[in-house]
C-alpha atoms as a PDB file:
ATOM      1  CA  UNK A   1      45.461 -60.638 -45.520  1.00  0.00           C
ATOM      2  CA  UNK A   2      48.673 -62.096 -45.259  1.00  0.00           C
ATOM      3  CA  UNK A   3      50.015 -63.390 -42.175  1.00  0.00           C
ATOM      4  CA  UNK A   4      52.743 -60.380 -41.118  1.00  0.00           C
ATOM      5  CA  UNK A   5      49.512 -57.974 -41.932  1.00  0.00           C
ATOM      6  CA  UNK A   6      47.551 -60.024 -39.521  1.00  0.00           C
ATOM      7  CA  UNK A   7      50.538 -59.849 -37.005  1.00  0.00           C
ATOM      8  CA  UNK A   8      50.383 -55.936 -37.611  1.00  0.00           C
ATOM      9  CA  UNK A   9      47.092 -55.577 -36.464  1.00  0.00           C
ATOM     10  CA  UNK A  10      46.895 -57.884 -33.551  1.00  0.00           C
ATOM     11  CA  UNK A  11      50.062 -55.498 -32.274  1.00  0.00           C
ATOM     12  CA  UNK A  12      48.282 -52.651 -33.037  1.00  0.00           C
ATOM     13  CA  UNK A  13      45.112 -53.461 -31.326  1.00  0.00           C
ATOM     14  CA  UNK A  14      46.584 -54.720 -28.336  1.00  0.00           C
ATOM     15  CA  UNK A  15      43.693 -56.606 -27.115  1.00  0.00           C
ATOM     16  CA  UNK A  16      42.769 -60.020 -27.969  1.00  0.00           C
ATOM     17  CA  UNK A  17      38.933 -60.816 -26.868  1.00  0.00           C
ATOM     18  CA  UNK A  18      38.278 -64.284 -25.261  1.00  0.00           C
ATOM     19  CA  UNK A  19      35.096 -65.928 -26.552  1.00  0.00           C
ATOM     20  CA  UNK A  20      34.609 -69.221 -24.924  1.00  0.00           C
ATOM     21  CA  UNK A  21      30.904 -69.772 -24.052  1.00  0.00           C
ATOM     22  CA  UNK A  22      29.067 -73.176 -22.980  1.00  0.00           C
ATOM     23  CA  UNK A  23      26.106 -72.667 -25.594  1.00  0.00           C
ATOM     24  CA  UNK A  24      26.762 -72.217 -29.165  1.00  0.00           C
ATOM     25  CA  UNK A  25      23.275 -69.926 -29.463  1.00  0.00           C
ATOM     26  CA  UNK A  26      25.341 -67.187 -27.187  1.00  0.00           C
ATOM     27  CA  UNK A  27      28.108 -66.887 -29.327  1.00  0.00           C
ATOM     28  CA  UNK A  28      26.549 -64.293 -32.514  1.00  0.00           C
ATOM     29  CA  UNK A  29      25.686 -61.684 -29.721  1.00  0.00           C
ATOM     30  CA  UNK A  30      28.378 -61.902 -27.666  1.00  0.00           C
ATOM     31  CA  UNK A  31      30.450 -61.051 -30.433  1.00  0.00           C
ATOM     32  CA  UNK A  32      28.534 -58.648 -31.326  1.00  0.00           C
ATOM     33  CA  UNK A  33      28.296 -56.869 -27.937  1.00  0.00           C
ATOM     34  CA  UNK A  34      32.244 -56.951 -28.479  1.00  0.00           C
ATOM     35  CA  UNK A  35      32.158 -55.650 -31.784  1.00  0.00           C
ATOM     36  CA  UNK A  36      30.124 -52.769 -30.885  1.00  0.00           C
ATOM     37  CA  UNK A  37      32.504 -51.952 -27.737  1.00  0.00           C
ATOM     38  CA  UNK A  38      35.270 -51.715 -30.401  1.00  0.00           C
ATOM     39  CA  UNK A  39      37.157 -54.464 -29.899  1.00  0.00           C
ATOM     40  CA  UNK A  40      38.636 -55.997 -33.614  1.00  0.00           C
ATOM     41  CA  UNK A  41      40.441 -59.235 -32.723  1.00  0.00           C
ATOM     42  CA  UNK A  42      38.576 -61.936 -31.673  1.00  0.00           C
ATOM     43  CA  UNK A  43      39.435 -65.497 -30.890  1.00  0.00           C
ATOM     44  CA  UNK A  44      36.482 -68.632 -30.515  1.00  0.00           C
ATOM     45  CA  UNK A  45      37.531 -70.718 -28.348  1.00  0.00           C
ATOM     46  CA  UNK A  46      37.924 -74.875 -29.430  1.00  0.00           C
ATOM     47  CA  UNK A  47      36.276 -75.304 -26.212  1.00  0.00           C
ATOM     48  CA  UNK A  48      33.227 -73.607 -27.358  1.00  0.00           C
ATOM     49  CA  UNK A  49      30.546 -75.891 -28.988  1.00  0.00           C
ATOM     50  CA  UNK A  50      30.385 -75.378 -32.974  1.00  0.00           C
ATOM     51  CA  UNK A  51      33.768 -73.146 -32.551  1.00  0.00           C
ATOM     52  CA  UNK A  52      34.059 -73.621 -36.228  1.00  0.00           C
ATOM     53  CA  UNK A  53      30.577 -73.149 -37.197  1.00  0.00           C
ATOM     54  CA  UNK A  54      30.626 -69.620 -35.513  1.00  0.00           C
ATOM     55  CA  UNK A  55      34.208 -68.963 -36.812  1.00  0.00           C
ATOM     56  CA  UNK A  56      32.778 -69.376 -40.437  1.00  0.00           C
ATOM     57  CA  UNK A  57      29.663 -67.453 -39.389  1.00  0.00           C
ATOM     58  CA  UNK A  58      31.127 -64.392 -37.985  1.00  0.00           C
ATOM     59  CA  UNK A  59      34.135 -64.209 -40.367  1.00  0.00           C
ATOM     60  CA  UNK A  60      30.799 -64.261 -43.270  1.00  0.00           C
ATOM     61  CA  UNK A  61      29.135 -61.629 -41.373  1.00  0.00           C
ATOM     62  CA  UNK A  62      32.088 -58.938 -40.667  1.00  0.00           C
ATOM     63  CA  UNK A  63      33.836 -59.691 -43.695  1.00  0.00           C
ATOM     64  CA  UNK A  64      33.190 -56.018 -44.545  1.00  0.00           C
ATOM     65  CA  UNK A  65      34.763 -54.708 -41.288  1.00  0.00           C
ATOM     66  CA  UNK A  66      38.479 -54.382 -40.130  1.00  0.00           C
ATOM     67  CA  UNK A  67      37.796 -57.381 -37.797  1.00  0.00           C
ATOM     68  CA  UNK A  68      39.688 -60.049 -37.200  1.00  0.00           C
ATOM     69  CA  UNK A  69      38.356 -63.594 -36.009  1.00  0.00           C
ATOM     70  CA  UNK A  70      40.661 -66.544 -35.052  1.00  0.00           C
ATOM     71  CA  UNK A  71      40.629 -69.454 -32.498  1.00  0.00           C
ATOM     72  CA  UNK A  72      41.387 -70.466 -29.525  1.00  0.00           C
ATOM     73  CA  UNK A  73      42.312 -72.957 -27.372  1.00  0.00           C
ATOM     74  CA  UNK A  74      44.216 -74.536 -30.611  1.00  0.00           C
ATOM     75  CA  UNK A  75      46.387 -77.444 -28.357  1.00  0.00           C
ATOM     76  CA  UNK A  76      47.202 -79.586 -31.447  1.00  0.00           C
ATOM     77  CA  UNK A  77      47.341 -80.356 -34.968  1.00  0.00           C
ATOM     78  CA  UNK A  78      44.043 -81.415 -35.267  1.00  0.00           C
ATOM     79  CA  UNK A  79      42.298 -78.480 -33.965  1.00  0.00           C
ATOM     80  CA  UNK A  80      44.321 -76.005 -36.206  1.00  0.00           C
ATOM     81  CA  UNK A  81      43.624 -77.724 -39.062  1.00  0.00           C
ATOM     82  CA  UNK A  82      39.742 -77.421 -38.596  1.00  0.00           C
ATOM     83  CA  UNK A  83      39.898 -73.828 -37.405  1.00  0.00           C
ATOM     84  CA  UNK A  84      41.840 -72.752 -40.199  1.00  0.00           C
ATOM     85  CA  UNK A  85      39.660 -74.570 -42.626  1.00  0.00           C
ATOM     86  CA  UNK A  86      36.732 -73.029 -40.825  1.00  0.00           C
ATOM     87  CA  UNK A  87      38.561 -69.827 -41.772  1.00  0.00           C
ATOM     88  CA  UNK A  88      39.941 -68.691 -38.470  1.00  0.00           C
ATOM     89  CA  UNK A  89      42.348 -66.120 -39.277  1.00  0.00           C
ATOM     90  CA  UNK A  90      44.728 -66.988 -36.639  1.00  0.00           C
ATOM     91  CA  UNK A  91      45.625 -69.499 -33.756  1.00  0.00           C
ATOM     92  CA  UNK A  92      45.898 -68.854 -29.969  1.00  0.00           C
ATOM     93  CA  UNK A  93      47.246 -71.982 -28.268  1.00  0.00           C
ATOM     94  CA  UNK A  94      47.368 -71.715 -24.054  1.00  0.00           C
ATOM     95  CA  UNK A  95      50.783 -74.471 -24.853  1.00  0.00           C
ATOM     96  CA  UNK A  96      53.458 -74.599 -26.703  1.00  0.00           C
ATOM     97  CA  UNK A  97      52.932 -77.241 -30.007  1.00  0.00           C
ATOM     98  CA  UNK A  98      55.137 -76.981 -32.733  1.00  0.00           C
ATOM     99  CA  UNK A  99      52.768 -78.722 -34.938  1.00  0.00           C
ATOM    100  CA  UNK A 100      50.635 -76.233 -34.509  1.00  0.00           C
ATOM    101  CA  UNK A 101      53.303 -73.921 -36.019  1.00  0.00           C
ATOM    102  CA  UNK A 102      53.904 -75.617 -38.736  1.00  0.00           C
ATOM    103  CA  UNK A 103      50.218 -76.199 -39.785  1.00  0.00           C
ATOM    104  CA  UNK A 104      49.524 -72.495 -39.422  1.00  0.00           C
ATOM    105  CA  UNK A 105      52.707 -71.150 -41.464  1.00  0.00           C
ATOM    106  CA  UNK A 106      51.371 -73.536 -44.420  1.00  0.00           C
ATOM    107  CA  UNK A 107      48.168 -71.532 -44.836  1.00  0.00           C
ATOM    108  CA  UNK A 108      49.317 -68.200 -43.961  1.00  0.00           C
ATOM    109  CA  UNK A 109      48.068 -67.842 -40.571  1.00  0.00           C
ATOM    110  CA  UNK A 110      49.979 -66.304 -37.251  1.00  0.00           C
ATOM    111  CA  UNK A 111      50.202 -68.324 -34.099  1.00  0.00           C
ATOM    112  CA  UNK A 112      49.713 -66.469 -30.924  1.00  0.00           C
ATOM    113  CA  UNK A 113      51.646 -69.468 -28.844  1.00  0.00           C
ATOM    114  CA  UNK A 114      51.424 -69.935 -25.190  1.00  0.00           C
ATOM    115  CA  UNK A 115      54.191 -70.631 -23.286  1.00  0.00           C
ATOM    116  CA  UNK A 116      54.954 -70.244 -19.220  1.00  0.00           C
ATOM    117  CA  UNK A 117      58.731 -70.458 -18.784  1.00  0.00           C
ATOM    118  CA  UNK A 118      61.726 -69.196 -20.726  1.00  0.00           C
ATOM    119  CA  UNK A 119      62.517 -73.188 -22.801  1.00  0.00           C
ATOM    120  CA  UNK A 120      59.248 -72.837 -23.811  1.00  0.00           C
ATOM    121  CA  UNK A 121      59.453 -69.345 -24.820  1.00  0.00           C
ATOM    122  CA  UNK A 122      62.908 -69.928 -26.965  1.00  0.00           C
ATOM    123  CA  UNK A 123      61.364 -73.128 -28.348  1.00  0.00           C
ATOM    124  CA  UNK A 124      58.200 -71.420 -29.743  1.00  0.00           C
ATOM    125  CA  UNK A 125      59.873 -68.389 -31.056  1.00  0.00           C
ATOM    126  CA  UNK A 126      62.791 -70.638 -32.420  1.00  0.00           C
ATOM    127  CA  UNK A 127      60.013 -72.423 -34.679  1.00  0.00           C
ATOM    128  CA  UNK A 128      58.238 -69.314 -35.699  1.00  0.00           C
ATOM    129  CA  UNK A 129      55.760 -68.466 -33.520  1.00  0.00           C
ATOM    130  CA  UNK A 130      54.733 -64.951 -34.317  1.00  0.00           C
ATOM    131  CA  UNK A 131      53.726 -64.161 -30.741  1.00  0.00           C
ATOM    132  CA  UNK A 132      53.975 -65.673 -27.402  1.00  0.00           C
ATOM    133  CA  UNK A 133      51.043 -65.640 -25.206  1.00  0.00           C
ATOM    134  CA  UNK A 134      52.383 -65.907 -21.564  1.00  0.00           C
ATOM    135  CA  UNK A 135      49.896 -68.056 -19.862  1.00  0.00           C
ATOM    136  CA  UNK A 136      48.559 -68.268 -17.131  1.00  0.00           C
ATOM    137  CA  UNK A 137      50.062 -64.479 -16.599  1.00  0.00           C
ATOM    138  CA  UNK A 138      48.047 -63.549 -13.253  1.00  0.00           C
ATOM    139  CA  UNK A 139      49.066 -66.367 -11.667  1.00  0.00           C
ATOM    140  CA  UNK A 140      52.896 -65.769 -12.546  1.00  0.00           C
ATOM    141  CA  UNK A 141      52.544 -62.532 -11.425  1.00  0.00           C
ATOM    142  CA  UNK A 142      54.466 -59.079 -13.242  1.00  0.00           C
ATOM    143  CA  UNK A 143      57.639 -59.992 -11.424  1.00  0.00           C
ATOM    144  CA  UNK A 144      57.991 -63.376 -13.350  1.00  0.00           C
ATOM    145  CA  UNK A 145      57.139 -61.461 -16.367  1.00  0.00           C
ATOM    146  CA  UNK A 146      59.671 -58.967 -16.445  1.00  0.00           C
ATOM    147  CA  UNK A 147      62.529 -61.518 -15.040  1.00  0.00           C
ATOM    148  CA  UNK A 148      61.682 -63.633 -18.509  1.00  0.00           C
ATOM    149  CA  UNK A 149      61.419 -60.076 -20.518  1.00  0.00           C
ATOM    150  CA  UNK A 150      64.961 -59.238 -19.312  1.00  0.00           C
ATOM    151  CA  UNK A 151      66.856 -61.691 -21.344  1.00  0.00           C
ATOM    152  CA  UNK A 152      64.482 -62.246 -24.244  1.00  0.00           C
ATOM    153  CA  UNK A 153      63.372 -58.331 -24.540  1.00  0.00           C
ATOM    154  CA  UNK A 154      63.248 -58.893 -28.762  1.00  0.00           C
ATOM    155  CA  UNK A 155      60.012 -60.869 -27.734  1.00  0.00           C
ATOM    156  CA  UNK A 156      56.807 -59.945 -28.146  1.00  0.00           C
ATOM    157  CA  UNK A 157      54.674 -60.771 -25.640  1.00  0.00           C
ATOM    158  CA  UNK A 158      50.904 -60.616 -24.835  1.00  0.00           C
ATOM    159  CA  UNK A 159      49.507 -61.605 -21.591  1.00  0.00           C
ATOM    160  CA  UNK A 160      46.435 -63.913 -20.482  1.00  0.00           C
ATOM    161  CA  UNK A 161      44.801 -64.662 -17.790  1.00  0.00           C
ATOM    162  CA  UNK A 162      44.043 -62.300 -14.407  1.00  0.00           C
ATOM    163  CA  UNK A 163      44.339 -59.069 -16.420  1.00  0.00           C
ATOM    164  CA  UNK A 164      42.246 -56.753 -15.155  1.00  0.00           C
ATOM    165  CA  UNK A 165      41.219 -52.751 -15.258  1.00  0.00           C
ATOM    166  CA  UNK A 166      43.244 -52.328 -12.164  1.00  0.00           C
ATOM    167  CA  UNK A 167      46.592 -53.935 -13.871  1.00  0.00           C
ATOM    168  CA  UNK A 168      46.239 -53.707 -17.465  1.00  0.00           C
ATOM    169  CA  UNK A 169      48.291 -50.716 -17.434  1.00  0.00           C
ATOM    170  CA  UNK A 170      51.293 -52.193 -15.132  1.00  0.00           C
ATOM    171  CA  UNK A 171      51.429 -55.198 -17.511  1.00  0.00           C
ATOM    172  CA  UNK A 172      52.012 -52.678 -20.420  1.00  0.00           C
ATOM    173  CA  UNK A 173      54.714 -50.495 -18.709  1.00  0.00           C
ATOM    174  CA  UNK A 174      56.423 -54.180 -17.862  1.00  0.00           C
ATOM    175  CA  UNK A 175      56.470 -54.572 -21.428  1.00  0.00           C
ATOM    176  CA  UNK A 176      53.762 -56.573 -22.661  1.00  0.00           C
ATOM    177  CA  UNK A 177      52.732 -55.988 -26.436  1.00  0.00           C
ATOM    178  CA  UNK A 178      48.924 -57.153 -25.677  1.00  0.00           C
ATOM    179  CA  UNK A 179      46.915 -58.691 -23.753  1.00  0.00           C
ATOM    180  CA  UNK A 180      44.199 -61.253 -23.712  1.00  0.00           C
ATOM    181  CA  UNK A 181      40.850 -60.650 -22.268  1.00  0.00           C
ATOM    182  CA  UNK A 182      38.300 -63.097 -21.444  1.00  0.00           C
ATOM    183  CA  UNK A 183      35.699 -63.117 -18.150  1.00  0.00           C
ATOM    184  CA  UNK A 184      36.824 -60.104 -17.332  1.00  0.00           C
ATOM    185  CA  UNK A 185      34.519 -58.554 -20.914  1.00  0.00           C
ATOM    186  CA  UNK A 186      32.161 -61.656 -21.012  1.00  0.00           C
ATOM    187  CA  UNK A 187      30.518 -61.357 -17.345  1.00  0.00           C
ATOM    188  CA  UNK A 188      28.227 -59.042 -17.651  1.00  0.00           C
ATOM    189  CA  UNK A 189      26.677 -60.814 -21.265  1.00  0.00           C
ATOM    190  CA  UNK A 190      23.378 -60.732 -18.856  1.00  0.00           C
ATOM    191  CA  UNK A 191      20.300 -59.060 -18.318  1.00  0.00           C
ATOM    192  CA  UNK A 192      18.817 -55.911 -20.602  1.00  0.00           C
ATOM    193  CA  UNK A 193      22.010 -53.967 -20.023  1.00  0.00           C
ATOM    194  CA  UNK A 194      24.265 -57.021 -21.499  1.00  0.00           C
ATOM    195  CA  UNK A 195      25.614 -54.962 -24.545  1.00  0.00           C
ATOM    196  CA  UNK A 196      25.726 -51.753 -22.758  1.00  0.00           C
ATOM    197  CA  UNK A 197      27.636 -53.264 -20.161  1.00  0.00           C
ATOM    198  CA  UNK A 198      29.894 -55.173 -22.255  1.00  0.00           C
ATOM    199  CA  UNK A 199      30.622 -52.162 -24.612  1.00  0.00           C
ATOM    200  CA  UNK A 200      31.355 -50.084 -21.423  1.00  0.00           C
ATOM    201  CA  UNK A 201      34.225 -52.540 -20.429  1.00  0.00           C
ATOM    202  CA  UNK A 202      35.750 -52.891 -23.908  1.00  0.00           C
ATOM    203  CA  UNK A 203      35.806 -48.869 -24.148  1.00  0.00           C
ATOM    204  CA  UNK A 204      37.503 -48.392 -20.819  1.00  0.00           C
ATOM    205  CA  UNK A 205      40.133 -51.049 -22.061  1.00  0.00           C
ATOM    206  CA  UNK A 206      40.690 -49.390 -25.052  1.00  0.00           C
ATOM    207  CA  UNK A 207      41.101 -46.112 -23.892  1.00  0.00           C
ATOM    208  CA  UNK A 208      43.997 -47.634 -21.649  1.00  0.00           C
ATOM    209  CA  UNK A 209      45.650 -49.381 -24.506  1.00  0.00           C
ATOM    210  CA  UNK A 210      45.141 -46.405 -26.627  1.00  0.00           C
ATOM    211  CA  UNK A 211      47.731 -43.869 -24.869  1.00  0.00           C
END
């Protein structure tokens, strides 16, 4: 795919699902728990031992499925080049690294930049970032968000951290493109109800997104 498609789709979904585990052995079902909830964007988080490993694993396994797999946590050059060589199809960064940019835009890949005030927001999107991920969101609050949406309301925005099933749909009517969802999916990966539970959550999420 090329990059603008990839863009395309991460719009259209909405949702970007947060994979960052502490055991590398959790990562093949949690994704799959996702999977089966519906989600189709997925970032693996740099934090996340063998990130590329899985990245190359999962993007083998659903390569016959309108899924898309990138990572996260991408905070400089050196990262981005290993997740893209691992074949992460795009780059989630919780700061704002030009590098990063630049290394992504060689190889066809979209960077989902983070960024927390309005410089940083005009310096990502000045280099090309194809998204900014407003970081940490929750602890902003929607008031900061739609003060920096004012002025720079060409931006597209998705918002991480402290989204929830209670605010999701305030952050979208403040005009957020997306959002990013992490704990909030992953905490219930326990017990025998893990993927019913976790496919539950995604669905309710979607359903909101989806109107």
């Amino acid at each position: 795919m090329k990059k603008e498609d990839i863009v395309k789709k991460i719009k259209k979904e909405k949702i970007v699902a947060i994979v960052r585990l502490k055991e590398q052995l959790e990562v093949p079902t949690l994704l799959k728990s996702l999977i089966s909830g519906g989600l189709k964007v997925l970032e693996i988080t740099s934090n996340t031992p063998g990130f590329c490993d899985e990245i190359t694993s999962a993007r083998s396994l659903y390569s016959d499925r309108d899924i898309l797999i990138g990572a996260g946590t991408v905070t400089n050059a050196s990262i981005a080049k290993n997740a893209i060589q691992a074949g992460a199809q795009f780059l989630v960064t919780p700061n704002t690294n030009i590098d990063v940019i630049q290394i992504a835009h060689k190889n066809n890949i979209p960077v989902l930049m983070g960024a927390a005030t309005p410089t940083e927001v005009c310096v990502a999107v000045e280099n090309g970032a194809d998204i900014i991920k407003l970081f940490p969101a929750g602890n902003l609050g929607i008031d900061y968000f739609k003060s920096i949406k004012a002025p720079l309301d060409k931006v597209n925005f998705f918002v991480v951290g402290g989204i929830n099933l209670l605010n999701i749909e305030d952050w979208l009517e403040a005009g957020a493109t997306g959002v990013g969802l992490g704990s909030i999916l992953t905490q219930s990966n326990n017990g025998s109800n893990a993927l019913e539970n976790i496919k539950s959550t995604a669905n309710k999420f979607i359903q909101i997104t989806s109107k």
